[in-house]
C-alpha atoms as a PDB file:
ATOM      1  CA  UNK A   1     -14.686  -8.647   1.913  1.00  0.00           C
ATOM      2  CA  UNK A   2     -11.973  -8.781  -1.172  1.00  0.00           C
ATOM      3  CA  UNK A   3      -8.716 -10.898  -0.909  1.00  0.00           C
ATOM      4  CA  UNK A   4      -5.718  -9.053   0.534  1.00  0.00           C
ATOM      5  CA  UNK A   5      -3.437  -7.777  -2.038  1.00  0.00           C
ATOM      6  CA  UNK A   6       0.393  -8.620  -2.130  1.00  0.00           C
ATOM      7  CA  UNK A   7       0.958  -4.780  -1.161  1.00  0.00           C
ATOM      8  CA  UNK A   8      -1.280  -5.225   1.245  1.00  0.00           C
ATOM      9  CA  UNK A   9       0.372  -8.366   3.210  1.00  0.00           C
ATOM     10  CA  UNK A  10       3.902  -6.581   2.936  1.00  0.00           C
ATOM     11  CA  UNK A  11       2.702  -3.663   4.739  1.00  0.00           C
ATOM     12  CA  UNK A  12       0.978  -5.549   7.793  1.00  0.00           C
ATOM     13  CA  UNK A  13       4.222  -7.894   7.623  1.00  0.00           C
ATOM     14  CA  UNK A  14       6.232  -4.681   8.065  1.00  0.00           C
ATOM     15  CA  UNK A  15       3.919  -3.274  10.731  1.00  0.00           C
ATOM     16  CA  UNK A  16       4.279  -6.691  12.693  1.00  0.00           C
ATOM     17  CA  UNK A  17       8.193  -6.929  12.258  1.00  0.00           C
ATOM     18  CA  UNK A  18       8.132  -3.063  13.429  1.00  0.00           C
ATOM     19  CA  UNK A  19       6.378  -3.749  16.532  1.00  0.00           C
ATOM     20  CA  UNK A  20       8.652  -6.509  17.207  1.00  0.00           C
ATOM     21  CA  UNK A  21      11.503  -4.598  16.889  1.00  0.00           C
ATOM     22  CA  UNK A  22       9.831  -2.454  19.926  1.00  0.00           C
ATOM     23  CA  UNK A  23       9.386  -5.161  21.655  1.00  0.00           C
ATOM     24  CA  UNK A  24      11.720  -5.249  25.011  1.00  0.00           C
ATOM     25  CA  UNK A  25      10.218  -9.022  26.776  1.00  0.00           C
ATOM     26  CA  UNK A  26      12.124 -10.667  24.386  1.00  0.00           C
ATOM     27  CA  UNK A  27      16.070 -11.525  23.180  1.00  0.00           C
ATOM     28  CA  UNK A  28      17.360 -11.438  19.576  1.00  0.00           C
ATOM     29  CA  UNK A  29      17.003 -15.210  19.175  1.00  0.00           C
ATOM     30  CA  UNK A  30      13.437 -15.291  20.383  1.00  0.00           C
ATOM     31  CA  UNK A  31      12.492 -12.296  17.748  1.00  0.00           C
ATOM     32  CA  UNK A  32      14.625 -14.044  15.024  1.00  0.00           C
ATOM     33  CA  UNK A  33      11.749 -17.003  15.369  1.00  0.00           C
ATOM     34  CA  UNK A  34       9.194 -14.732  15.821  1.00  0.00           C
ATOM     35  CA  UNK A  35       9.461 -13.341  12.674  1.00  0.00           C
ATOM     36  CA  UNK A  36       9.654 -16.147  11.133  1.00  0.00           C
ATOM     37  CA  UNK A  37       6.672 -17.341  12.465  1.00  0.00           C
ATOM     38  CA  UNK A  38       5.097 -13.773  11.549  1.00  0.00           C
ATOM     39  CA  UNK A  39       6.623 -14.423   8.159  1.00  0.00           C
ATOM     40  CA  UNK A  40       4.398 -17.772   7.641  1.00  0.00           C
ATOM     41  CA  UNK A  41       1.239 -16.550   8.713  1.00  0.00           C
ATOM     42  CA  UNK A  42       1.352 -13.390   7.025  1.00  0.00           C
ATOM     43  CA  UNK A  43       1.805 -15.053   3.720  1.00  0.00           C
ATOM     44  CA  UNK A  44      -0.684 -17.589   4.503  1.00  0.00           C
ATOM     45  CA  UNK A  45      -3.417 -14.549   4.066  1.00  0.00           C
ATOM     46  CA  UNK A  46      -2.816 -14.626   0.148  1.00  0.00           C
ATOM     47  CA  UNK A  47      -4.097 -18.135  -0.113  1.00  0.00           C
ATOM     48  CA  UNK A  48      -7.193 -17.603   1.925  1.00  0.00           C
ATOM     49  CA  UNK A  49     -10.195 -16.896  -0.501  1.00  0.00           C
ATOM     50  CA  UNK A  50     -12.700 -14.284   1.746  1.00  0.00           C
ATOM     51  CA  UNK A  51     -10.701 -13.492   4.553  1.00  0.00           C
ATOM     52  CA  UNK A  52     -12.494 -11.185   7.184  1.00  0.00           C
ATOM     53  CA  UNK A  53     -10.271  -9.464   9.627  1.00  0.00           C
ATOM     54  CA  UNK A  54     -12.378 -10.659  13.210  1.00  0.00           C
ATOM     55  CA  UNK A  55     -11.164 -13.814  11.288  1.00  0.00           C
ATOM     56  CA  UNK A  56      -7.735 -13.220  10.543  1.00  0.00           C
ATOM     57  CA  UNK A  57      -7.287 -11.561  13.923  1.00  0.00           C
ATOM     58  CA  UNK A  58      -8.785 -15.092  16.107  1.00  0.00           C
ATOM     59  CA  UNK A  59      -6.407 -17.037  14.148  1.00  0.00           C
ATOM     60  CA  UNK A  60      -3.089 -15.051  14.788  1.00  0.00           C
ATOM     61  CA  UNK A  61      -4.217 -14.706  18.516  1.00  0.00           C
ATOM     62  CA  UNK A  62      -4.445 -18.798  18.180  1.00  0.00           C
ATOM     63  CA  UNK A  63      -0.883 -18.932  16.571  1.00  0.00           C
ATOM     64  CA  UNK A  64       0.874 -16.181  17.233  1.00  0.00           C
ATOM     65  CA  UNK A  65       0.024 -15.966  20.319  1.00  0.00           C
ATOM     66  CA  UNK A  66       3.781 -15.560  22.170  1.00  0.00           C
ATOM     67  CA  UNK A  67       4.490 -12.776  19.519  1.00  0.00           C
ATOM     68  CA  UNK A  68       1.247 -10.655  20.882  1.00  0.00           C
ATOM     69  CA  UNK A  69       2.346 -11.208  24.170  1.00  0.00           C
ATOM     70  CA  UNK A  70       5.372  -9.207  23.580  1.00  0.00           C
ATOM     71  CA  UNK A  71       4.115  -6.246  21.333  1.00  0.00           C
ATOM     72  CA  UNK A  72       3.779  -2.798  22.850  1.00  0.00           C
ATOM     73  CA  UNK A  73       0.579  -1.799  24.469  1.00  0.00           C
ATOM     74  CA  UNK A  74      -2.581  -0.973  22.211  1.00  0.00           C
ATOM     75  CA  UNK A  75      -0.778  -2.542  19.160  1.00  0.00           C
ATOM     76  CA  UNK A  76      -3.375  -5.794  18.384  1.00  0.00           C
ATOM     77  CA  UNK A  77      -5.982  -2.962  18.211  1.00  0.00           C
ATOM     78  CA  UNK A  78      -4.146  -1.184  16.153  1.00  0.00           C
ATOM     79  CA  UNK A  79      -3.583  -4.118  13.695  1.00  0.00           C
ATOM     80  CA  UNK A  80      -7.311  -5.266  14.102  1.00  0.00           C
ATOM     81  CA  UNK A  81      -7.467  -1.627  12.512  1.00  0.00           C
ATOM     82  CA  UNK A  82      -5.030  -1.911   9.884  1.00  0.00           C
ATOM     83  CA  UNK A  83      -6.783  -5.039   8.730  1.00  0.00           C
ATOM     84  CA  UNK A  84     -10.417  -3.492   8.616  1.00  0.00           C
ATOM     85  CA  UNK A  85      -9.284  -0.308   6.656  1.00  0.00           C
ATOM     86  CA  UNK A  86      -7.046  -2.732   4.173  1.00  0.00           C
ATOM     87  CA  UNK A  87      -9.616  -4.863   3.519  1.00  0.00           C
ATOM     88  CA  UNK A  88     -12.536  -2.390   3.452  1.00  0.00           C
ATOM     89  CA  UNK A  89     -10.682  -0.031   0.999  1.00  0.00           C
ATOM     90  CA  UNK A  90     -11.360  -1.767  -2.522  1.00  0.00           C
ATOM     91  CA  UNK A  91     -15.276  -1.712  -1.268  1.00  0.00           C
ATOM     92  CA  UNK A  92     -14.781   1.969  -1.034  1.00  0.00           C
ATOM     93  CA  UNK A  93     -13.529   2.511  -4.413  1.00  0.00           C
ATOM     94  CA  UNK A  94     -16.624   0.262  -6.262  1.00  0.00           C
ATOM     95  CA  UNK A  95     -19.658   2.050  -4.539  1.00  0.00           C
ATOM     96  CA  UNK A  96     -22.330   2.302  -7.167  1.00  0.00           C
ATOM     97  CA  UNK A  97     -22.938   6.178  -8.537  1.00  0.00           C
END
């Protein structure tokens, strides 16, 4: 797997802070520190050196795990999806002729 690229890490950031903003189980204050904490981990990805997204995905149920708990239904599948395709795209692009 190839290192996540900056683009990369604002787009899942964006998707995370979007399904917060769904989010109903929780008040302003509570989604304030949520992102924050969403924030930190997300931009701990760029200093990780082969980052897999089963990996990436048992940490941020570990740490995040009161921001999961208030995303809509289906959405950690959909970000363990996000992940694979982001991180599976540069292999695409350098298959052998």
């Amino acid at each position: 797997m190839a290192k996540i690229s900056d683009m990369d890490v604002q787009e899942i950031r964006q998707f995370l802070e979007d399904g917060l903003n769904q989010a109903q189980r929780a008040d302003k204050r509570q989604k304030m520190r949520m992102r924050r904490k969403v924030r930190d981990e997300v931009f701990n990805l760029l200093t990780w050196e082969k980052p897999t997204p089963t990996g990436i995905m048992n940490r941020w149920e570990e740490r995040l795990q009161d921001v999961l708990k208030v995303m809509p239904y289906g959405f950690k599948e959909e970000l363990y999806k996000i992940l694979v395709a982001k991180m599976q795209h540069p292999l695409k692009m350098a298959t052998p002729k």
